[in-house]
Protein backbone atom coordinates (compact mmCIF):
# COMPACT_ATOMS: atom_id res chain seq x y z
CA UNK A 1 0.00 0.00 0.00
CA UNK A 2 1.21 3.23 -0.90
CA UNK A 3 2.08 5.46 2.05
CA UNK A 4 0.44 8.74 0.70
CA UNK A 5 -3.00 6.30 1.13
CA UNK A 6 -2.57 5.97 4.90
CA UNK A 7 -3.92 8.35 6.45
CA UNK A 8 -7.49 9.40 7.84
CA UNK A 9 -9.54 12.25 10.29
CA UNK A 10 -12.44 12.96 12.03
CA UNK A 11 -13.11 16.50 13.49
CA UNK A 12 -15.51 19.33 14.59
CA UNK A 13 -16.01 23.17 13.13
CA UNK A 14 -17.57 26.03 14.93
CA UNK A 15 -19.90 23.15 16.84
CA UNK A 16 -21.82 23.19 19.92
CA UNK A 17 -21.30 19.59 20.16
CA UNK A 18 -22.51 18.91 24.11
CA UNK A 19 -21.02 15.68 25.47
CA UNK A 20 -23.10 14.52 28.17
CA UNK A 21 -21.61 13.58 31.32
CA UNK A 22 -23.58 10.76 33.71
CA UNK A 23 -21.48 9.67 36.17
CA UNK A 24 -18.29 11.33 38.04
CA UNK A 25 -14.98 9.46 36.66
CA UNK A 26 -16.24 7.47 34.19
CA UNK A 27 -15.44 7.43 30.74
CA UNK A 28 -18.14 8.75 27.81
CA UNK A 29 -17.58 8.24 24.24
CA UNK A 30 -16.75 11.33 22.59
CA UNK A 31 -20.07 11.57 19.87
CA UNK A 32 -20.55 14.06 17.42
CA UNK A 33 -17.46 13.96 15.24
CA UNK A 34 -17.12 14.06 11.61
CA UNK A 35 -15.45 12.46 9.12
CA UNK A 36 -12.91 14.13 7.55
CA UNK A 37 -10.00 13.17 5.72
CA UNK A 38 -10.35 9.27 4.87
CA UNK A 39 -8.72 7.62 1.99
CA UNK A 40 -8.45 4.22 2.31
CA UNK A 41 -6.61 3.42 5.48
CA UNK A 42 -9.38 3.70 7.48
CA UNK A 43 -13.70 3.05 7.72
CA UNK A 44 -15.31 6.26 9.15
CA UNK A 45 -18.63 5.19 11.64
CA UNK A 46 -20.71 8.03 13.50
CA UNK A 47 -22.01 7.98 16.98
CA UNK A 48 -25.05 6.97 18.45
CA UNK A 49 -26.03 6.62 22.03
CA UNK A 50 -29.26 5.33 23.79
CA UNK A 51 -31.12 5.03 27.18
CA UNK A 52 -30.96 1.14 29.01
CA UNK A 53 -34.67 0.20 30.44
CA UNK A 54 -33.14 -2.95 31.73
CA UNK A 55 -30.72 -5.30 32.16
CA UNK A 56 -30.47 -9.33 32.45
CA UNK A 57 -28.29 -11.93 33.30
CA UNK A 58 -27.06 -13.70 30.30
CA UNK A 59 -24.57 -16.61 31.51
CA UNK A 60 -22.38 -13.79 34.06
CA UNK A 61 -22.91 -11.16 30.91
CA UNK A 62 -24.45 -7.87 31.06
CA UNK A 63 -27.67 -8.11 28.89
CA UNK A 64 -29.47 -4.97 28.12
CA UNK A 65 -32.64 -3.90 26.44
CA UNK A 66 -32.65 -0.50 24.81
CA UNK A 67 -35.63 -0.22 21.84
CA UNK A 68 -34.33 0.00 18.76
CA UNK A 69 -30.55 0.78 19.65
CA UNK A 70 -29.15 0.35 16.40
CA UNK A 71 -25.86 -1.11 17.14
CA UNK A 72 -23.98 -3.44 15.41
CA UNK A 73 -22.03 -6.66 17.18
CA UNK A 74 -18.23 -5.64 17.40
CA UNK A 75 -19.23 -1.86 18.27
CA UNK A 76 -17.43 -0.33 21.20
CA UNK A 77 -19.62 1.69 23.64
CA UNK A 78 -19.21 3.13 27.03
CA UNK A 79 -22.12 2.61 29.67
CA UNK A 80 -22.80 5.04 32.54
CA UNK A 81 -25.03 6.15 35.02
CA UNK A 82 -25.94 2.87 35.87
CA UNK A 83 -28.02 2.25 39.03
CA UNK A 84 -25.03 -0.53 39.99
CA UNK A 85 -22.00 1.37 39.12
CA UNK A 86 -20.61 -2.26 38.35
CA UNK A 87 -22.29 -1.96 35.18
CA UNK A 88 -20.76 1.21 34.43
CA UNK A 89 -17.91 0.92 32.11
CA UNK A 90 -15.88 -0.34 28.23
CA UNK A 91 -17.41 -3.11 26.22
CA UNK A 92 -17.59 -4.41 22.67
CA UNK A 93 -21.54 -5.37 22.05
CA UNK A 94 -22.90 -8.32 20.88
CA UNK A 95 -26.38 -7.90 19.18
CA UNK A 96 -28.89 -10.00 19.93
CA UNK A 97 -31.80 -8.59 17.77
CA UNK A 98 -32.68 -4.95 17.25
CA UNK A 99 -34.06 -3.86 21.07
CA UNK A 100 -30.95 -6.08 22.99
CA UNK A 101 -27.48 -6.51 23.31
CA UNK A 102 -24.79 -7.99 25.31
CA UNK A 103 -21.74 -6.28 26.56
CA UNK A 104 -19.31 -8.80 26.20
CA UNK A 105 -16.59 -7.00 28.73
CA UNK A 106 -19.20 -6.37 31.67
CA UNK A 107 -19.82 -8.91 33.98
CA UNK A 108 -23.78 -9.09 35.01
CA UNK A 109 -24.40 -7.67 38.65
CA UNK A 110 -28.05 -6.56 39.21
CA UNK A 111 -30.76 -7.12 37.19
CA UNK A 112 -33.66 -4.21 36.51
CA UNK A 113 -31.08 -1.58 36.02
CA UNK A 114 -31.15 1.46 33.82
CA UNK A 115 -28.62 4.09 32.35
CA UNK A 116 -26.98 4.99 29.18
CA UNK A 117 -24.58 4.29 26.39
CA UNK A 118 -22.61 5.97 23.82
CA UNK A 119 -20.78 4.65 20.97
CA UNK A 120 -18.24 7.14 19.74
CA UNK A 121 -17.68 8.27 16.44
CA UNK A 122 -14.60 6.19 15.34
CA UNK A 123 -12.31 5.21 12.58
CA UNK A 124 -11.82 1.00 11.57
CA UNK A 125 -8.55 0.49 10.27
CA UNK A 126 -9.00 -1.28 6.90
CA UNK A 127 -7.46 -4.30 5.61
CA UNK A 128 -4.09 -4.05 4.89
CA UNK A 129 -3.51 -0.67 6.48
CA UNK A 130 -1.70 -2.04 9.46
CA UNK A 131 1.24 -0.53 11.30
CA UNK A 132 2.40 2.22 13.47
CA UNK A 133 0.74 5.19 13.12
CA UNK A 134 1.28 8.60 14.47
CA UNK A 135 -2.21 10.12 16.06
CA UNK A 136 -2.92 13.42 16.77
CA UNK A 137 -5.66 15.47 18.60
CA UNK A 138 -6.74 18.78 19.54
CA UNK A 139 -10.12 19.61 21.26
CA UNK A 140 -11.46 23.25 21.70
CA UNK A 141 -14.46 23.27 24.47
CA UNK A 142 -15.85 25.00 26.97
CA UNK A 143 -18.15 23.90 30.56
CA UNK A 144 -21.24 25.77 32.08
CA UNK A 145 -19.40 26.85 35.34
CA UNK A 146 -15.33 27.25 36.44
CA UNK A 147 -13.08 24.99 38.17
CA UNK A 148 -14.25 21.27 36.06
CA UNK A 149 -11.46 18.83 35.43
CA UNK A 150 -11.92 17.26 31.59
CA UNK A 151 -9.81 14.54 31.06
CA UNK A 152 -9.72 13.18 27.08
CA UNK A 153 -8.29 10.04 25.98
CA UNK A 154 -8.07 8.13 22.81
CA UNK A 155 -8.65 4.34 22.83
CA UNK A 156 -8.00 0.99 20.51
CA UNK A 157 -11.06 -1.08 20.82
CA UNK A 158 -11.37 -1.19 24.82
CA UNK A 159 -7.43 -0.54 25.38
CA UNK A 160 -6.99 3.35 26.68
CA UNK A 161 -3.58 4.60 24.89
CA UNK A 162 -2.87 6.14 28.23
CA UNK A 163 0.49 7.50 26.32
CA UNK A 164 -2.52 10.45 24.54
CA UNK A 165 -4.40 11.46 27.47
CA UNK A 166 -4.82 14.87 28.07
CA UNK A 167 -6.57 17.07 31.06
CA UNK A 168 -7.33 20.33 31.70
CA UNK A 169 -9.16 22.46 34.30
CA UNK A 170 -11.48 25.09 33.15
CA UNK A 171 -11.60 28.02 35.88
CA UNK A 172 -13.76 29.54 33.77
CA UNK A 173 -16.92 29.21 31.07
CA UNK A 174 -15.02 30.41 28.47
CA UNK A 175 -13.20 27.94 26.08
CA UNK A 176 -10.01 25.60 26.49
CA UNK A 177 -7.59 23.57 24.23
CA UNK A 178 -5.89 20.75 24.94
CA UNK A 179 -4.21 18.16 22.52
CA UNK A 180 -1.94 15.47 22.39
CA UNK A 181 0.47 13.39 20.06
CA UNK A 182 2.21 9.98 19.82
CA UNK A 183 2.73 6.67 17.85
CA UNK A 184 0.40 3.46 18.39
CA UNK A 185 0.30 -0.01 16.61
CA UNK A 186 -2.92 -0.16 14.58
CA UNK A 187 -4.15 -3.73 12.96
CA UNK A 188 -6.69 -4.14 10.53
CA UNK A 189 -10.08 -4.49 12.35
CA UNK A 190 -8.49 -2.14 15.50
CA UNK A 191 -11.25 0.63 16.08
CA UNK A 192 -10.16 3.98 16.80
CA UNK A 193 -12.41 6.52 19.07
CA UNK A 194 -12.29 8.54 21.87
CA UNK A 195 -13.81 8.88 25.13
CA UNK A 196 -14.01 11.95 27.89
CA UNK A 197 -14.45 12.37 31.58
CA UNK A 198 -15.72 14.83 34.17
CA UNK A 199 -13.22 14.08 37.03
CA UNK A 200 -15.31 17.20 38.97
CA UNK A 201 -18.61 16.04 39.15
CA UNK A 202 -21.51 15.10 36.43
CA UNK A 203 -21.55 18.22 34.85
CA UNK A 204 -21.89 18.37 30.99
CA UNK A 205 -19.06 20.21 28.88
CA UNK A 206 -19.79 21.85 25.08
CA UNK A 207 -16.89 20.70 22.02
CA UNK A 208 -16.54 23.91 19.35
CA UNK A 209 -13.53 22.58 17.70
CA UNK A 210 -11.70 19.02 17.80
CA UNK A 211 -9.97 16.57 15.02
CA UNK A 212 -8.26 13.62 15.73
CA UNK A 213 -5.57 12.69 12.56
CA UNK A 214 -3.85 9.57 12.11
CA UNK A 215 -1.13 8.88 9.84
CA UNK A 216 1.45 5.78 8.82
């Protein structure tokens, strides 16, 4: 594969792109981005996110119902604010049928809980397009009162790439930037997305401008 091929982006422009926040220290999939720059290294998939009416025991696996989800089985998606904060957390899905799914990397704790889920916009890394790549990303935002930690990080499937995380505290309303570079090994199937935190409390924060870049 050519190396002028390799390379892909999502971002956000003059947005108002609110990333909701459920639970204190918890990681939420970044939603809204879009794509950008993709040539062939990579498989561009928006966000989604739903509301959990209830959960089941399937075999030691989180089971949950959510109408009409519309997720796929190998999606990544982040639960939280969960009545059992056991159930909060990183999972790839397994579809059932178009109102369930299992979360294949949450073990089942209570039944009859409720919460929410996000599945970030991402980038698949196609078919032959494995190797080290360099990622990049910058993320312009803003939160409805001062002093709130954000804390950003990028993630391979359910890994965190702890070696991109970035924080900042906001001591005001108005807007903040933070970004961060590095190299990562990238396979073909690896998904690519990233997730945020409130480290505060559960207050929301607002993106204007992000893009996350990759490129071999």
């Amino acid at each position: 594969m050519g190396q002028r091929n390799e390379k892909s982006s999502m971002y956000l422009y003059e947005a108002s792109a609110t990333q909701t926040i459920n639970t204190t220290n918890v990681y939420h999939a970044i939603t809204g981005l879009l794509e950008g720059s993709v040539n062939g290294a990579t498989s561009y998939k928006a966000s989604l996110s739903g509301s959990i009416s209830l959960t089941a025991n399937n075999g030691g696996v989180l089971r949950c119902t959510d109408v009409g989800h519309g997720l796929d089985t190998g999606d990544y998606i982040t639960l939280n604010g969960m009545g059992d904060a056991a159930h909060n957390g990183i999972t790839r899905v397994t579809v059932i049928d178009t109102d369930v799914f299992d979360c294949d990397d949450i073990a089942y704790s209570s039944s009859a809980d409720t919460g929410s889920w996000q599945r970030g916009a991402s980038m698949t890394i196609n078919y032959g397009y494995g190797g080290i790549y360099n990622i990049s990303f910058s993320i312009t935002g803003s939160v409805g009162a001062a002093n709130k930690n954000i804390k950003v990080e990028a993630y391979k499937n359910i890994t965190p790439l702890d070696e991109f995380a970035i924080e900042r505290l906001f001591g005001n309303t108005g807007y903040g930037n933070a970004g961060s570079t590095g190299v990562a090994l990238l396979t073909s199937g690896d998904v690519l997305w990233l997730a945020s935190e409130n480290t505060t409390d559960a207050a929301d924060w607002t993106i204007r401008h992000a893009n996350i870049n990759i490129s071999k």
